[in-house]
Protein backbone atom coordinates (compact mmCIF):
# COMPACT_ATOMS: atom_id res chain seq x y z
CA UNK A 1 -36.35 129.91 104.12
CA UNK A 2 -35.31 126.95 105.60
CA UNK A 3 -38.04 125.69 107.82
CA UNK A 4 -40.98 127.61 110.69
CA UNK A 5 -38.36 127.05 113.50
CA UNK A 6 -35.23 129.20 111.28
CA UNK A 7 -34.62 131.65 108.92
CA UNK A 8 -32.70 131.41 105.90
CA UNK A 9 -32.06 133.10 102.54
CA UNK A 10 -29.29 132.88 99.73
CA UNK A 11 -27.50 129.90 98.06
CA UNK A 12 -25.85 127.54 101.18
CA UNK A 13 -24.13 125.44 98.80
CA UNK A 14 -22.90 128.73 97.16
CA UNK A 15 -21.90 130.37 100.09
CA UNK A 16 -20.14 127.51 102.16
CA UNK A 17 -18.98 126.25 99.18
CA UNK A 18 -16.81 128.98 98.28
CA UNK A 19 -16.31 130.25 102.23
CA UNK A 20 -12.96 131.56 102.55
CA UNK A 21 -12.86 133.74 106.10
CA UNK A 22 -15.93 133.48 108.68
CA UNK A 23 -15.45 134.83 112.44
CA UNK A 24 -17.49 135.34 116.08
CA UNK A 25 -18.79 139.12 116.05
CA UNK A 26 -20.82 141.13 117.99
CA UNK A 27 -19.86 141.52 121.95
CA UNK A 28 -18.55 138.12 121.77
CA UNK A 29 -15.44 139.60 120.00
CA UNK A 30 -15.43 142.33 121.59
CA UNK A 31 -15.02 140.80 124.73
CA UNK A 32 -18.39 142.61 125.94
CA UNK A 33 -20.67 139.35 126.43
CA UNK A 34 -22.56 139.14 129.61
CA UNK A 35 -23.34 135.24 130.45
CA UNK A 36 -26.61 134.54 130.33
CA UNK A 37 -27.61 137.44 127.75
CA UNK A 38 -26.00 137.50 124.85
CA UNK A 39 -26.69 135.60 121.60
CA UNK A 40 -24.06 134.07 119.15
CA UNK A 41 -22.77 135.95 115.92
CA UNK A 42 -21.15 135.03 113.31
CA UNK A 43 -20.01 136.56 109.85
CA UNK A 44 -18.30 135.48 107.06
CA UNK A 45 -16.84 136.03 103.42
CA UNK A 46 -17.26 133.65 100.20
CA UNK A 47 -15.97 133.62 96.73
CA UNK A 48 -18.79 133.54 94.29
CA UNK A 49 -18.55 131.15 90.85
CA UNK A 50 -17.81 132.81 87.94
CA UNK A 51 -21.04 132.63 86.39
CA UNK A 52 -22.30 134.78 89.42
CA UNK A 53 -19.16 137.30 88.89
CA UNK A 54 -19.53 137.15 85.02
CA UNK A 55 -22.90 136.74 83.79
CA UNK A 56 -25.71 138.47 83.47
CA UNK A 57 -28.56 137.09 85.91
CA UNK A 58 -29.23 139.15 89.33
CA UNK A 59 -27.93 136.48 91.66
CA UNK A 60 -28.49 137.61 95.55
CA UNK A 61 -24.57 138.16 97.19
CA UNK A 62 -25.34 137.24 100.72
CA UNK A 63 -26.46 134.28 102.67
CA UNK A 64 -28.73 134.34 106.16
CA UNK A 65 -29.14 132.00 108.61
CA UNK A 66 -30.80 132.18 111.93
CA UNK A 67 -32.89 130.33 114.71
CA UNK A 68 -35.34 132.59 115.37
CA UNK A 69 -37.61 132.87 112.61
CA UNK A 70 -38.94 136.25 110.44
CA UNK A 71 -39.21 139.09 112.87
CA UNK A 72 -38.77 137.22 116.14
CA UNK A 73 -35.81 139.59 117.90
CA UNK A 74 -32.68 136.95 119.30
CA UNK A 75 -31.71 136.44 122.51
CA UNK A 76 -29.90 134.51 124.79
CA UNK A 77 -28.49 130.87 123.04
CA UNK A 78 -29.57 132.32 119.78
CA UNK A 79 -27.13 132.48 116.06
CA UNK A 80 -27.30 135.17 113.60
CA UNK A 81 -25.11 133.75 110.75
CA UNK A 82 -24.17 136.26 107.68
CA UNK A 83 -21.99 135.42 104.83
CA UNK A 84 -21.06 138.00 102.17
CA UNK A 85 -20.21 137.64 98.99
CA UNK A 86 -16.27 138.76 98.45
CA UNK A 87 -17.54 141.53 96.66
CA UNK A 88 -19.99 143.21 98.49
CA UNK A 89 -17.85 142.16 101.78
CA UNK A 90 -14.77 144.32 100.13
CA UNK A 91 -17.40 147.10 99.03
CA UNK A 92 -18.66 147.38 102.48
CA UNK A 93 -15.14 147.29 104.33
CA UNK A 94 -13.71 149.61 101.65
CA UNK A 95 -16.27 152.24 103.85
CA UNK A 96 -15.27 151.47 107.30
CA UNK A 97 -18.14 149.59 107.81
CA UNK A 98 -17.40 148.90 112.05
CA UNK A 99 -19.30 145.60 111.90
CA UNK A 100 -17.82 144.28 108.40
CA UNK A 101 -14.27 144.74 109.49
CA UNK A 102 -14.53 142.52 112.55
CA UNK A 103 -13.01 139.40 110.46
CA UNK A 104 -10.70 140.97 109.41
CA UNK A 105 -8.91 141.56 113.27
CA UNK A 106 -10.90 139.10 115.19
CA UNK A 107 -8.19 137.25 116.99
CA UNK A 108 -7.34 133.60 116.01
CA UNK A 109 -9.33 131.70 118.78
CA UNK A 110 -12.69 133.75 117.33
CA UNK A 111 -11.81 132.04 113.54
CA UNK A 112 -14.75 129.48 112.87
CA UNK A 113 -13.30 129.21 109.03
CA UNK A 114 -10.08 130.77 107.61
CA UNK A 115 -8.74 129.47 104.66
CA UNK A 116 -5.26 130.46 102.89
CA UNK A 117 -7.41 133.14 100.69
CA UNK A 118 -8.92 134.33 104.12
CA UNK A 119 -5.62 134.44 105.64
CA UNK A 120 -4.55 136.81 102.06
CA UNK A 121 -7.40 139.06 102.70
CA UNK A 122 -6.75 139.44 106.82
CA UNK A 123 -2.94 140.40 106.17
CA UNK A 124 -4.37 142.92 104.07
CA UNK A 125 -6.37 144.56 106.92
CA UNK A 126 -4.73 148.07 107.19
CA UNK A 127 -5.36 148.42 103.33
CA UNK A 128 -9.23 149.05 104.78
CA UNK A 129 -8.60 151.85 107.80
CA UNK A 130 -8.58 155.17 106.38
CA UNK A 131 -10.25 158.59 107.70
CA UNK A 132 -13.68 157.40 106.33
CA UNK A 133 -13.40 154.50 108.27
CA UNK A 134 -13.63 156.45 111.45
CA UNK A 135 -16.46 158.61 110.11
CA UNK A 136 -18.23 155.50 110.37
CA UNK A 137 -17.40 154.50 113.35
CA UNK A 138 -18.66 157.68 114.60
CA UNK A 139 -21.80 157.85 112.65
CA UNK A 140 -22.52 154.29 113.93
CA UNK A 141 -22.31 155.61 117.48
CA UNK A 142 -24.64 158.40 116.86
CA UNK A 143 -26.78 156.23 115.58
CA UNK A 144 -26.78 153.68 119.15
CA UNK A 145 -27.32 156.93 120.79
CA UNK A 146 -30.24 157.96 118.94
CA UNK A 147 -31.52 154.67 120.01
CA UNK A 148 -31.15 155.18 123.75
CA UNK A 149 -32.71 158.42 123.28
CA UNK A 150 -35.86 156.83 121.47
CA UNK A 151 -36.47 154.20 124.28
CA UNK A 152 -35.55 157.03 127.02
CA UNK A 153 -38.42 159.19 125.32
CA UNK A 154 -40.91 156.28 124.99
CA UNK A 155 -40.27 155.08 128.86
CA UNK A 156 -39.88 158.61 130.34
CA UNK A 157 -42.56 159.78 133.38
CA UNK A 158 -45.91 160.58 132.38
CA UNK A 159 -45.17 163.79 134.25
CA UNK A 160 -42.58 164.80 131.99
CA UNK A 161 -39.45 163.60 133.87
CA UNK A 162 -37.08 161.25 131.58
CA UNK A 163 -35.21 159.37 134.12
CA UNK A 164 -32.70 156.55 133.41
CA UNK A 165 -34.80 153.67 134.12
CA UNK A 166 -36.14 152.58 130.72
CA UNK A 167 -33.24 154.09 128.68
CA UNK A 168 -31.48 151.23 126.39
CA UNK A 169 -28.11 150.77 128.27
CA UNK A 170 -26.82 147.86 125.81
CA UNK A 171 -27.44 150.65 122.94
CA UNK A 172 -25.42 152.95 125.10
CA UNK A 173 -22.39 150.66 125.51
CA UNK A 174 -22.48 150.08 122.08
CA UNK A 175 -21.94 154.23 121.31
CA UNK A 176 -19.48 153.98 123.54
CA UNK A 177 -17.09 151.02 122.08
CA UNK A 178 -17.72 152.53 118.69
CA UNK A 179 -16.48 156.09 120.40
CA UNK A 180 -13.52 154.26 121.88
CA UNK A 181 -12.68 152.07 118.35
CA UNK A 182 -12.67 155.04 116.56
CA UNK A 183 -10.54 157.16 118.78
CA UNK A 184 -7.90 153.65 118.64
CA UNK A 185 -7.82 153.16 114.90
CA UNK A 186 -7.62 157.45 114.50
CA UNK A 187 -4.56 157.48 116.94
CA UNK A 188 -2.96 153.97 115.96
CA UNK A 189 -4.25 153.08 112.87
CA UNK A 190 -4.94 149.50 113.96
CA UNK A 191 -7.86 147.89 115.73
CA UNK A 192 -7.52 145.96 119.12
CA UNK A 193 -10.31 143.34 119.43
CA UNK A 194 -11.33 142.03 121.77
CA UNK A 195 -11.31 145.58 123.62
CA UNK A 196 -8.38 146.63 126.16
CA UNK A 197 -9.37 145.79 130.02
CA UNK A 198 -9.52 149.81 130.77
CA UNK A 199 -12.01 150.25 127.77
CA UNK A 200 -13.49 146.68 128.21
CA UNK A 201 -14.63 147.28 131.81
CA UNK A 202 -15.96 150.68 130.82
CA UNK A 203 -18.00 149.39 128.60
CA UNK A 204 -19.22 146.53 130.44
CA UNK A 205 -20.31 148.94 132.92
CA UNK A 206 -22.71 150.87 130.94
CA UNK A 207 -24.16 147.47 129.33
CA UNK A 208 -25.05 146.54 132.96
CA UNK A 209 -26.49 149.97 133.70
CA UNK A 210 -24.05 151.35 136.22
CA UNK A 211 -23.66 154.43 134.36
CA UNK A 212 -26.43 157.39 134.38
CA UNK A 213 -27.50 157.87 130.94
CA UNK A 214 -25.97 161.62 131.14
CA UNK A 215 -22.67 160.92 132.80
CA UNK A 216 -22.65 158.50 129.43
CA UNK A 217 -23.18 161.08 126.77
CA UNK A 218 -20.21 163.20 128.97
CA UNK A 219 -17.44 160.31 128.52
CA UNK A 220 -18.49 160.23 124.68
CA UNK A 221 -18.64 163.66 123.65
CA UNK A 222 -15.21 163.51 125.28
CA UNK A 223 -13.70 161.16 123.31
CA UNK A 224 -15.40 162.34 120.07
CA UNK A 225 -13.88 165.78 120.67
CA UNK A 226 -10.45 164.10 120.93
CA UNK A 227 -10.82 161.48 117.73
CA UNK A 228 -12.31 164.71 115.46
CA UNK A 229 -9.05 166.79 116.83
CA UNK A 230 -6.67 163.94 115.41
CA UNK A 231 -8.48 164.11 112.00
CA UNK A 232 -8.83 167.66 111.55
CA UNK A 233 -5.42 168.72 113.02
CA UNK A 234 -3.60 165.78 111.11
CA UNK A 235 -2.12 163.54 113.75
CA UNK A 236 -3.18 160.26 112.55
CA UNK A 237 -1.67 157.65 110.13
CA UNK A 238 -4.48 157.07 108.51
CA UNK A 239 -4.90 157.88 105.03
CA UNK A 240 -8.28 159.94 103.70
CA UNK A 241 -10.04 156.51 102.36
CA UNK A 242 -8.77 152.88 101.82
CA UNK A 243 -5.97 151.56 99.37
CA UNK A 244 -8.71 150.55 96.54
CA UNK A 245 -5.93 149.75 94.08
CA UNK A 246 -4.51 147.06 96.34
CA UNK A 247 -7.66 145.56 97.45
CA UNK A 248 -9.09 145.46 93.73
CA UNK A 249 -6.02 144.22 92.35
CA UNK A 250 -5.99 141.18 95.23
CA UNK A 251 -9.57 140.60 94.55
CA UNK A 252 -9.75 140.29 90.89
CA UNK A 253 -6.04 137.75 91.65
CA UNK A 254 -8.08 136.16 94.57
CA UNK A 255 -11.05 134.97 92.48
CA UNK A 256 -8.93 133.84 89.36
CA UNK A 257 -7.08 131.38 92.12
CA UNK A 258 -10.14 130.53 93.56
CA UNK A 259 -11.62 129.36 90.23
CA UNK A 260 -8.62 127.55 88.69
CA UNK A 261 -7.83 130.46 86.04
């Protein structure tokens, strides 16, 4: 840990060392940032040495920085910084993890680092989109709207009424980009970041809290329905999971560059 005032863990030199991609996430590349609100994300990949790859001691494969310290939430002006190891980056996108595969279609002004091996693993992008992939982007939403739910339950009217009040609106316009981003990559097979103005404004409409909590739920079980007809019914491009081969082949290619070999 670096000091009281931040928090820190993993190998810096390690990790911006052998940095090779690192982009703005959260609603700042989304396009979903409210002025004033928001804090500053960031996420990254890094080649490991090869005595990390290749020998036997338990190294730890990410990095963490931030300047709030342990368990102090972050808010406005705040940075979360995460770098991941190449490995457990690529074992995490392989699954369609919604967060993880921000780098890899931020758009070029959101690049903080992007080197020519970061530019190799962002062509390779569609190699990660698969059917699983949106599985996860719908599990991820069910999980935002189980949080709404919790704070709706632990704010609702002694008398028994739950009204929409204390419900978690920023965990509601979460579930619904996730709804919308997997609906886009199930029809298109491509991601759009930040969002499209229709689906930008939508969503930016339930962060500020000018959508009931129920007419919510409506506009996602809608677009649920419609992303789980696509995948059952076949009318995506998508394949079941991601191109393993290709990204393991680049990988193992990727590090041997990296390291001179």
């Amino acid at each position: 840990m670096a000091d009281d005032a931040n928090l820190e863990y993993g190998d810096r030199d390690v990790a911006r060392g052998g940095e090779i991609l690192r982009s703005v996430v959260g609603s700042g590349v989304h396009g979903i940032a409210i002025e004033g609100t928001d804090d500053h994300d960031e996420m990254g990949v890094y080649i490991e040495p090869p005595e990390y790859v290749l020998g036997f001691a338990r190294r730890r494969d990410d990095y963490v920085w931030r300047t709030q310290p342990e368990g102090v939430p972050s808010g406005h002006g705040d940075t979360d910084l995460i770098l991941y190891s190449l490995r457990k980056y690529l074992r995490l996108a392989v699954k369609g993890n919604p967060t993880v595969l921000l780098p890899l279609f931020a758009p070029r002004e959101d690049l903080v680092v992007v080197t020519p091996l970061g530019e190799e693993l962002r062509e390779m992008r569609a190699a990660f989109l698969s059917q699983q992939a949106v599985e996860r982007f719908l599990g991820y939403m069910r999980s935002q709207r189980a949080r709404t739910e919790r704070r709706a339950r632990r704010d609702a009217d002694p008398s028994g009424a739950a009204g929409d009040g204390g419900w978690n609106a920023k965990a509601g316009s979460h579930a619904l980009r996730l709804a919308l981003q997997g609906r886009e990559i199930a029809r298109t097979g491509t991601l759009t970041l930040p969002l499209a103005p229709p689906d930008r404004d939508r969503v930016l409409a339930v962060k500020r809290g000018e959508v009931p909590r129920g007419e919510l739920w409506q506009q996602i079980a809608a677009i649920e329905d419609e992303t789980r007809a696509l995948l059952d019914d076949g009318r995506t491009p998508l394949p079941a999971g991601a191109d393993v081969a290709a990204i393991t082949a680049w990988a193992i290619d990727a590090q041997r560059r990296h390291w001179g070999w």
